[in-house]
N, C-alpha and C. Protein backbone atom coordinates (compact mmCIF):
# COMPACT_ATOMS: atom_id res chain seq x y z
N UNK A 1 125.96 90.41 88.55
CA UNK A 1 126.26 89.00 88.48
C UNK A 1 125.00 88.24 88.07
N UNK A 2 125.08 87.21 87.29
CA UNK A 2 123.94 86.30 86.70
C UNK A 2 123.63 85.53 87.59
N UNK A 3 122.18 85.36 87.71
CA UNK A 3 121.72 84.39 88.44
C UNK A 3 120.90 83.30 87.41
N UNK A 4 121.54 81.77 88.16
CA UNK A 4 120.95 80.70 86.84
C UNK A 4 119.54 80.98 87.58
N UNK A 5 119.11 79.93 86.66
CA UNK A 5 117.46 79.67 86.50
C UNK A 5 116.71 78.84 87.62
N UNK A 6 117.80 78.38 88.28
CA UNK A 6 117.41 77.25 89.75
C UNK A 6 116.88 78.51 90.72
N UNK A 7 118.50 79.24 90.65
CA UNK A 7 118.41 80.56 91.74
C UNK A 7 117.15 81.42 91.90
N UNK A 8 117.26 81.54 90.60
CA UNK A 8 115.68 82.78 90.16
C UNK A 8 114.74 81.68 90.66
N UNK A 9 114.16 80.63 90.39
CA UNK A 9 113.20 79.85 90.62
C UNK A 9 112.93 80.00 92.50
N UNK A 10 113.95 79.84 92.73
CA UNK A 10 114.21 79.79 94.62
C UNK A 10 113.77 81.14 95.27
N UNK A 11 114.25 82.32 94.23
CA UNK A 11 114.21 83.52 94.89
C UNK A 11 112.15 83.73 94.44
N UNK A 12 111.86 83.23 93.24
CA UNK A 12 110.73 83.26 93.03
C UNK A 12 109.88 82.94 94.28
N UNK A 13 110.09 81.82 94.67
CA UNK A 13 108.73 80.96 95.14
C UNK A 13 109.15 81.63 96.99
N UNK A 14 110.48 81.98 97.32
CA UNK A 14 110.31 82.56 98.57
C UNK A 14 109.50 83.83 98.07
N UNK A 15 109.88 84.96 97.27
CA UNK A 15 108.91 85.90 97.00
C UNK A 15 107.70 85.95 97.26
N UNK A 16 107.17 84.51 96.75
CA UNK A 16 105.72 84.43 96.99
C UNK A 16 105.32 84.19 98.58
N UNK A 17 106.05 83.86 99.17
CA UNK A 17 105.37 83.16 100.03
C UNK A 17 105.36 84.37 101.29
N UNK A 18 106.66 85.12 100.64
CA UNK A 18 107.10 86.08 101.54
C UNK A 18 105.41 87.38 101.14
N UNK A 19 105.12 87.13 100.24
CA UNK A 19 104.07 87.99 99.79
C UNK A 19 102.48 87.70 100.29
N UNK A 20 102.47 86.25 100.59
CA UNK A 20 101.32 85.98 100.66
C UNK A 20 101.83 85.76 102.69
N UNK A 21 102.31 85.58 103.17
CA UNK A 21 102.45 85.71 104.60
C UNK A 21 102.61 87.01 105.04
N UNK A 22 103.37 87.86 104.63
CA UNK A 22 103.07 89.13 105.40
C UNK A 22 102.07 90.04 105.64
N UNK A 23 101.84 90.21 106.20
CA UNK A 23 100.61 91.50 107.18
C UNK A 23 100.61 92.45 106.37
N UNK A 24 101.91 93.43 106.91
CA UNK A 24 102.66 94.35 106.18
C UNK A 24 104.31 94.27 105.61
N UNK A 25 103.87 95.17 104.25
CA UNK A 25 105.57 94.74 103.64
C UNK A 25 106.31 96.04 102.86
N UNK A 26 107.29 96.49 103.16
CA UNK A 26 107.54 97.60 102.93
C UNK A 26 108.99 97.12 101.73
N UNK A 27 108.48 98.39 100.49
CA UNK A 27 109.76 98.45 100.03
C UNK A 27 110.57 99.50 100.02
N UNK A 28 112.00 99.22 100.02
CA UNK A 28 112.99 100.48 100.67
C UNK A 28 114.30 100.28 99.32
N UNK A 29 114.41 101.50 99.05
CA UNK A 29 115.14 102.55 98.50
C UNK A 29 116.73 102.14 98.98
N UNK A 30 117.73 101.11 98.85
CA UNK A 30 118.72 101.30 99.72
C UNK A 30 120.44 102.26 98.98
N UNK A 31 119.76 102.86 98.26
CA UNK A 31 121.18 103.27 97.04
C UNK A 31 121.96 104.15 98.05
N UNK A 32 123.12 103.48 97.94
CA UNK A 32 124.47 104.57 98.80
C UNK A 32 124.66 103.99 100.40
N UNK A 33 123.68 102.87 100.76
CA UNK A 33 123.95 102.53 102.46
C UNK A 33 125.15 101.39 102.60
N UNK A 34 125.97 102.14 102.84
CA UNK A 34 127.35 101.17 103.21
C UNK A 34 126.91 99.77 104.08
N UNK A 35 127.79 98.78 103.99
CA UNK A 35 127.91 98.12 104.64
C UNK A 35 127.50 97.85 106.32
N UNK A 36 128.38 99.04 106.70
CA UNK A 36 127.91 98.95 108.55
C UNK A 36 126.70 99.19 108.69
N UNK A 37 126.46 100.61 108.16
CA UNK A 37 125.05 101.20 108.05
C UNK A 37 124.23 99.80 107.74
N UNK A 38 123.80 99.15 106.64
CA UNK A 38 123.18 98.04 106.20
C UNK A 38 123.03 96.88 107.90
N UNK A 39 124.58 96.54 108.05
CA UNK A 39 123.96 95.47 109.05
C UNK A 39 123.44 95.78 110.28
N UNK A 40 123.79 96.96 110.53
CA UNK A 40 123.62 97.72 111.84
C UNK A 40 121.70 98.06 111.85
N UNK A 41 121.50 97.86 110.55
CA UNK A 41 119.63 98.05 110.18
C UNK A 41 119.13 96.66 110.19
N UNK A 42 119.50 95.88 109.33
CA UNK A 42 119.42 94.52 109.67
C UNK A 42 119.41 93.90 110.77
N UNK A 43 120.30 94.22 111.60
CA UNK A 43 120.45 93.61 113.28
C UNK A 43 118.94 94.63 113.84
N UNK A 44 118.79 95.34 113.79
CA UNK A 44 117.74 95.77 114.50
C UNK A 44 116.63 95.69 114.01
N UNK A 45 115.94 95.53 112.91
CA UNK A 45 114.87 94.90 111.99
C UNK A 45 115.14 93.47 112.93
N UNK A 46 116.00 92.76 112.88
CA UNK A 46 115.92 91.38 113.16
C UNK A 46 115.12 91.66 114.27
N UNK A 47 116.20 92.52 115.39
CA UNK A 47 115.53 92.23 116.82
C UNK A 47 113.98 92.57 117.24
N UNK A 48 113.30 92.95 115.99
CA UNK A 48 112.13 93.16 116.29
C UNK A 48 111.06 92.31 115.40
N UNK A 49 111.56 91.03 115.18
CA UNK A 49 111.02 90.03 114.42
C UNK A 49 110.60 90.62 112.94
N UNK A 50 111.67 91.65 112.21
CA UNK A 50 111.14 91.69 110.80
C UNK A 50 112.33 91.21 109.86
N UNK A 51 111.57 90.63 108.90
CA UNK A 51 112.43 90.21 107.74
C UNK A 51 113.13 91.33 106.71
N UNK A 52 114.03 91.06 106.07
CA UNK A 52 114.81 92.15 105.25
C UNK A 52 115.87 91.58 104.23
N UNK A 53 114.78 91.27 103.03
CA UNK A 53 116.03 91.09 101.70
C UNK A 53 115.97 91.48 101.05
N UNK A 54 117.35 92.09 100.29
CA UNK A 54 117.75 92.55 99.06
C UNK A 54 116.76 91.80 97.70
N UNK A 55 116.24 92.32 96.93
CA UNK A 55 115.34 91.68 95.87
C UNK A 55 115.68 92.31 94.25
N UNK A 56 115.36 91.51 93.56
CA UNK A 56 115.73 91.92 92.29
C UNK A 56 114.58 92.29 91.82
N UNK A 57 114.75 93.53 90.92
CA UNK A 57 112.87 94.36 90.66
C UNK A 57 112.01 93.30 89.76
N UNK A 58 113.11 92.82 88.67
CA UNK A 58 112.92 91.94 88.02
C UNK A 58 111.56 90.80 88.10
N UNK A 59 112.25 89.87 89.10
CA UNK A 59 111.68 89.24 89.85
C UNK A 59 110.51 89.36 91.15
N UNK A 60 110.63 90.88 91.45
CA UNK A 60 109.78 91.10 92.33
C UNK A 60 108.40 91.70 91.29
N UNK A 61 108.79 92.04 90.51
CA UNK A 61 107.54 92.90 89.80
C UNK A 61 106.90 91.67 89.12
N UNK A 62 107.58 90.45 88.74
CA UNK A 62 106.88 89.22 88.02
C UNK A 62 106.15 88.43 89.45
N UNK A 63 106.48 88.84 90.76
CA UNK A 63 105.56 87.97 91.50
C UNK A 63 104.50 88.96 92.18
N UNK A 64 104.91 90.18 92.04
CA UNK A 64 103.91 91.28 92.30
C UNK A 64 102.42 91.08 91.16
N UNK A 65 103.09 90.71 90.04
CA UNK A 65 101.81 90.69 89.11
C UNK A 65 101.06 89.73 88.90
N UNK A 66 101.67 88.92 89.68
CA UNK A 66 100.47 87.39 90.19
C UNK A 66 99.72 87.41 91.36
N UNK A 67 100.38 88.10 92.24
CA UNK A 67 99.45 88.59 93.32
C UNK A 67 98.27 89.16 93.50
N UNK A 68 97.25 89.12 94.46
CA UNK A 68 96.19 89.50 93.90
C UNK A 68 96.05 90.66 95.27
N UNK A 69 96.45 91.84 94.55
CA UNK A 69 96.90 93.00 95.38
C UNK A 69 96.06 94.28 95.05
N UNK A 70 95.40 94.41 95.85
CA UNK A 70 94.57 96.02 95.03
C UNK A 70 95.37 97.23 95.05
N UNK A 71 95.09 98.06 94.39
CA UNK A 71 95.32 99.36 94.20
C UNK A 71 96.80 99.82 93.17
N UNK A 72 97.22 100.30 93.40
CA UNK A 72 97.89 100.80 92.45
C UNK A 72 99.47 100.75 93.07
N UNK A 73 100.51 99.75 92.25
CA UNK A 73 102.11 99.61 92.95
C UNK A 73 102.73 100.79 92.52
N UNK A 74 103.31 100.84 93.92
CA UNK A 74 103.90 102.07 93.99
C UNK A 74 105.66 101.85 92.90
N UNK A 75 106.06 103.04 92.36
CA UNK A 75 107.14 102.73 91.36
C UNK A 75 108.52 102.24 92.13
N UNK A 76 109.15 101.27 92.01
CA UNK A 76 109.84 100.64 92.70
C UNK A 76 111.13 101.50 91.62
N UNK A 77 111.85 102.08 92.76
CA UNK A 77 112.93 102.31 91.49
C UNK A 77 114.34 102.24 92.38
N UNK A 78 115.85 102.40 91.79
CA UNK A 78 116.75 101.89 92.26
C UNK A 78 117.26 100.86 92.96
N UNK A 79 117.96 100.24 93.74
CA UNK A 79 117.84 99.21 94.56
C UNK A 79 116.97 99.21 95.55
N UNK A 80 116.50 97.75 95.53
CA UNK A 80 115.12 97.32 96.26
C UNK A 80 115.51 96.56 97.03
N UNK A 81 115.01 96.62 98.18
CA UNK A 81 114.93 95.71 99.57
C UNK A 81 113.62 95.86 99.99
N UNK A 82 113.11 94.80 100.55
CA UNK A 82 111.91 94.21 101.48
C UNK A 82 111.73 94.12 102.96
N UNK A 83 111.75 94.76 103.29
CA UNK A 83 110.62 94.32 104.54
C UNK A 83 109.97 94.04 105.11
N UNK A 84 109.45 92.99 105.47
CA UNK A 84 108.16 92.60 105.92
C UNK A 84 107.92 91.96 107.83
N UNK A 85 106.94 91.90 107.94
CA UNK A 85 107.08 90.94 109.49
C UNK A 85 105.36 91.18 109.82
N UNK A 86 104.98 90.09 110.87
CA UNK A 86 103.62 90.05 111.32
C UNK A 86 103.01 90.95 111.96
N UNK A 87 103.44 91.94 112.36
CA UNK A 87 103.12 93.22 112.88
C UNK A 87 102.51 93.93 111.88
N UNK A 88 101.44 94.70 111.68
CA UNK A 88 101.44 95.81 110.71
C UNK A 88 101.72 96.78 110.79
N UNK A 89 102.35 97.21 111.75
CA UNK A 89 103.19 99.04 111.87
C UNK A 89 104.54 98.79 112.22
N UNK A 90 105.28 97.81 112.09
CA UNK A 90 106.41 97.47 112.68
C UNK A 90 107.62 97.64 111.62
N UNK A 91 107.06 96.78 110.33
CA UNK A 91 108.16 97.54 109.55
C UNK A 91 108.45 98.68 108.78
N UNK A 92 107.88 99.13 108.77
CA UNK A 92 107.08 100.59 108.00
C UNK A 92 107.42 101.61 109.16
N UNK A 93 107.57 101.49 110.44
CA UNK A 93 108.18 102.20 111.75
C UNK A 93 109.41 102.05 111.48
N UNK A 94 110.20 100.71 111.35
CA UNK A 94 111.68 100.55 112.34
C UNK A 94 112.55 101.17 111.01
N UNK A 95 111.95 100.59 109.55
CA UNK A 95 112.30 101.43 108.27
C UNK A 95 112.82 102.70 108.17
N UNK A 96 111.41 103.27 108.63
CA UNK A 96 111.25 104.95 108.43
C UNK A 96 112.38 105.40 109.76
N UNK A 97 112.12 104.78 110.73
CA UNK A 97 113.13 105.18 111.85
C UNK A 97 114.60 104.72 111.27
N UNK A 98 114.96 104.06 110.54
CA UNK A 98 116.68 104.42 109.95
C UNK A 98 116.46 105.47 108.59
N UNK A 99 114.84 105.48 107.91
CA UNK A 99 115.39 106.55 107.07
C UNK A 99 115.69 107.76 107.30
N UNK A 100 115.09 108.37 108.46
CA UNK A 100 115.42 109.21 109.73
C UNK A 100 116.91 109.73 109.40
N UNK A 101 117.61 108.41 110.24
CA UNK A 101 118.96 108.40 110.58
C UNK A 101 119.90 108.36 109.07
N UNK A 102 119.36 107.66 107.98
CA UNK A 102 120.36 107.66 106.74
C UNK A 102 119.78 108.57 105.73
N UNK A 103 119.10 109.43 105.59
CA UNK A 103 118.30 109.89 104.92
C UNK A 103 118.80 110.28 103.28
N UNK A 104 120.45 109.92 103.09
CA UNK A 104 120.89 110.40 101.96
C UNK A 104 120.78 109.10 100.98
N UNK A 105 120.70 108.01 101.43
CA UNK A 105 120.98 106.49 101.21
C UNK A 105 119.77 105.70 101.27
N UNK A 106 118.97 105.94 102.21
CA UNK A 106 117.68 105.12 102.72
C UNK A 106 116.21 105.88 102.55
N UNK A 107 115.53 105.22 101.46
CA UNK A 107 114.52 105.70 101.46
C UNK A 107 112.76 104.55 101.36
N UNK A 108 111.92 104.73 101.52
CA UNK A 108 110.58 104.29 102.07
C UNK A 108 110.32 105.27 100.12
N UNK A 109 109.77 103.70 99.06
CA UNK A 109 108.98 103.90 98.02
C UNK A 109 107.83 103.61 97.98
N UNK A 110 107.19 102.52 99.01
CA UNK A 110 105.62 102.45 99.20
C UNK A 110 105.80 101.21 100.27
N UNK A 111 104.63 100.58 99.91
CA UNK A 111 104.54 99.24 100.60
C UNK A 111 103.49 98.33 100.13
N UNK A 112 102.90 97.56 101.12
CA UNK A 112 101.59 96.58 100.97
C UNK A 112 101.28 96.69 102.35
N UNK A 113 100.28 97.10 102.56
CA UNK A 113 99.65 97.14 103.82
C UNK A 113 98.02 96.96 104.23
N UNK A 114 97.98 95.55 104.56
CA UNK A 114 96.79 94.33 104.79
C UNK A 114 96.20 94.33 103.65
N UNK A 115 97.26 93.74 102.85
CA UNK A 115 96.63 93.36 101.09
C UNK A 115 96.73 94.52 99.98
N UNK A 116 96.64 95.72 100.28
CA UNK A 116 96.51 96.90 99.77
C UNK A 116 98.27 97.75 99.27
N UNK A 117 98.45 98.14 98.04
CA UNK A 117 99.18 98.74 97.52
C UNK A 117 99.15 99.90 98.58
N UNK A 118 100.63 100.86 99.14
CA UNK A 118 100.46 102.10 99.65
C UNK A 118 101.36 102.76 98.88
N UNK A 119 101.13 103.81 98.46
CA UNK A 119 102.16 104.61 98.58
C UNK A 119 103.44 104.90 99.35
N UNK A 120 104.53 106.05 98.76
CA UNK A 120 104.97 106.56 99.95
C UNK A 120 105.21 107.22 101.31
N UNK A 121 103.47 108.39 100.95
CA UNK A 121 103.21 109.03 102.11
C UNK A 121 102.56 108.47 102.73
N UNK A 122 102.02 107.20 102.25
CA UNK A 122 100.65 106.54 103.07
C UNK A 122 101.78 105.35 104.01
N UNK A 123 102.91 104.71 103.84
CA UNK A 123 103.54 104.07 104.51
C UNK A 123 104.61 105.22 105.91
N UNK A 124 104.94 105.97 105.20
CA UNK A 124 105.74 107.45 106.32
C UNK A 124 104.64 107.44 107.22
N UNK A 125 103.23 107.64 106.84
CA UNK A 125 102.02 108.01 108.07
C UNK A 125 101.92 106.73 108.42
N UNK A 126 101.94 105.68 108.16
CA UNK A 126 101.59 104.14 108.74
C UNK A 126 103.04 104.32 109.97
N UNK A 127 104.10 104.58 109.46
CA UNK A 127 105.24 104.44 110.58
C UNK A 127 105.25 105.25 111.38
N UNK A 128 104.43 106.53 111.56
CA UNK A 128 104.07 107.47 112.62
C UNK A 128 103.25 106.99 113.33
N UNK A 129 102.77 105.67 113.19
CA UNK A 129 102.02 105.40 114.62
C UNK A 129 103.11 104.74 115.58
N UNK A 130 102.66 105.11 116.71
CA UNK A 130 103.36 104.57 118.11
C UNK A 130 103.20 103.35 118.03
N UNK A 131 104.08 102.85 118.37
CA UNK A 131 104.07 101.28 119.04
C UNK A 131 103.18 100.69 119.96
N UNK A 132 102.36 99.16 120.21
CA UNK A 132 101.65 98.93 121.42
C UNK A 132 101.69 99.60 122.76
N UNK A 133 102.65 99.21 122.76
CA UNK A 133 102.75 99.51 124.64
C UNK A 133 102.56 101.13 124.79
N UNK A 134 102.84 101.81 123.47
CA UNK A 134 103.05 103.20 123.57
C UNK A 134 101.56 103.56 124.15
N UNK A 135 100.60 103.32 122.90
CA UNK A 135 99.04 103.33 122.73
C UNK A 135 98.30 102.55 124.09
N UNK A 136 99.00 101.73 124.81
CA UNK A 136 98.15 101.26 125.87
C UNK A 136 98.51 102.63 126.65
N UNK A 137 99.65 103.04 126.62
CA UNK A 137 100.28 103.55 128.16
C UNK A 137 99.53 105.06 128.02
N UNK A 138 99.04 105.88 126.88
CA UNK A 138 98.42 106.44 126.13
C UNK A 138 96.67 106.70 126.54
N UNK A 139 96.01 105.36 126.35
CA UNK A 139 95.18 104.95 126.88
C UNK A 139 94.96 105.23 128.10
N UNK A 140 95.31 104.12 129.46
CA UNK A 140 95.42 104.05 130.37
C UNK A 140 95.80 105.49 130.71
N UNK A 141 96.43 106.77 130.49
CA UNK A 141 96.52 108.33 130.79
C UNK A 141 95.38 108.42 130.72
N UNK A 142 95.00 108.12 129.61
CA UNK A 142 93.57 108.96 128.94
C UNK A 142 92.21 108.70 130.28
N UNK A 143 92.27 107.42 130.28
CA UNK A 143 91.22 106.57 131.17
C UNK A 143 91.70 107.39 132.93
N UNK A 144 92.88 107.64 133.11
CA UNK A 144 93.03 108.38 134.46
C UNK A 144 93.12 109.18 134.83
N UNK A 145 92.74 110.73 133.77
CA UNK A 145 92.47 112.10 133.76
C UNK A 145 91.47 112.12 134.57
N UNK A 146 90.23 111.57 134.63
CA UNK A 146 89.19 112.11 134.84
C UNK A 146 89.17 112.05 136.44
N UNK A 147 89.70 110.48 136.64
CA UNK A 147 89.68 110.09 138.24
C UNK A 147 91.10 110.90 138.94
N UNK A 148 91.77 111.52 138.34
CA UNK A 148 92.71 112.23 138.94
C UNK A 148 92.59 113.53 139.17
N UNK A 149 91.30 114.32 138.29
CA UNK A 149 90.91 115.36 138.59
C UNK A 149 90.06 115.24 139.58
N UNK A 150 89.36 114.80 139.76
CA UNK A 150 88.18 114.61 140.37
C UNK A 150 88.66 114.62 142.15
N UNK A 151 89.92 113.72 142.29
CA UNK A 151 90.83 113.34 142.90
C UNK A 151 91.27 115.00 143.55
N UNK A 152 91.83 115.49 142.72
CA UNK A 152 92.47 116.94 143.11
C UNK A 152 91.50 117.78 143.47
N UNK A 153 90.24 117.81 142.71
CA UNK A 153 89.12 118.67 143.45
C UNK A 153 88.86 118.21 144.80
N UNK A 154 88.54 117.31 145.00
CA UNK A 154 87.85 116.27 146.74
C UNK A 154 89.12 116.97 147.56
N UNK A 155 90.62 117.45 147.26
CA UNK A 155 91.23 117.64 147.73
C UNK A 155 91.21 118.89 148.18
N UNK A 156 90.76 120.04 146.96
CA UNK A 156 90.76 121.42 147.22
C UNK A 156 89.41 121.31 148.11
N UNK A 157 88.44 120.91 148.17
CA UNK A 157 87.25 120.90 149.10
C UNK A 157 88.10 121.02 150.43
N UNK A 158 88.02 119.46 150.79
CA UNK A 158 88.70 118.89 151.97
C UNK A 158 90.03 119.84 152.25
N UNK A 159 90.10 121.11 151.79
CA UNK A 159 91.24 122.31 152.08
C UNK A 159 90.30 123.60 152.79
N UNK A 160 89.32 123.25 152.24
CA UNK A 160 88.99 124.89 152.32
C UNK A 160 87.60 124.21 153.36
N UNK A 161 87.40 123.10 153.53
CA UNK A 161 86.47 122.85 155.24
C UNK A 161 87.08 122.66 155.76
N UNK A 162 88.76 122.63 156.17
CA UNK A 162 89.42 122.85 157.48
C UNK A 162 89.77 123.83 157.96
């Protein structure tokens, strides 16, 4: 379907803005994801404060080339959708976690991640990191090995002087 010249203009200048505000921004592969599949990804992208629109390459590759983006864009091919949100591992995670689940339909072609062109394997390894709370809770283990051993020894002592 044709889009007039107002439309394109509209979809332009959100492009940009959508380009110059995001952290991280992932583009996704959506050829063959039905309907349910689609909103059922959408509803959960939402619930984790990320954005997600359908984009025309067209138009995305004319605001990609005004951008002032290093490295090398990754080849955008078949239908294109966007991702983006203020997190930088968030959409590039919740993504890769439905390409997981749709894997015949849904695919991860690169991204932008803190200004920088990624690839595809370099966005798959960006979505293999754990989440915050994961990495604190992670942490905080890490930080209570030592006092928990230490803990269990004072114990085997305090066993063997009674």
């Amino acid at each position: 379907m044709a889009i007039n010249r107002a439309k394109k203009e509209e979809i332009v200048n959100k492009l940009k803005k959508t380009f110059k505000d995001a952290k991280s921004l992932v583009f996704v592969n959506f050829r063959g994801l039905g309907v349910v599949k689609a909103t059922e990804m959408r509803r959960a992208l939402k619930g984790e404060s990320i954005s997600y629109m359908v984009a025309k390459k067209t138009l995305t590759n004319r605001v990609l080339d005004i951008q002032k983006i290093t490295g090398t864009k990754p080849e955008l091919e078949g239908e294109l959708a966007l991702a983006w949100g203020e997190d930088l591992v968030a959409p590039a995670r919740e993504v890769y976690a439905f390409q997981k689940k749709f894997p015949e339909s849904l695919k991860i072609l690169g991204g932008i991640f803190d200004g920088k062109y990624m690839d595809k394997l370099a966005m798959e390894e960006i979505a293999l990191i754990p989440g915050l709370d994961v990495l604190r809770g992670k942490f905080v283990n890490i930080i209570n090995s030592p006092i928990q051993r230490v803990a269990v020894a004072l114990g085997e002592i305090a066993k063997l002087k009674n």
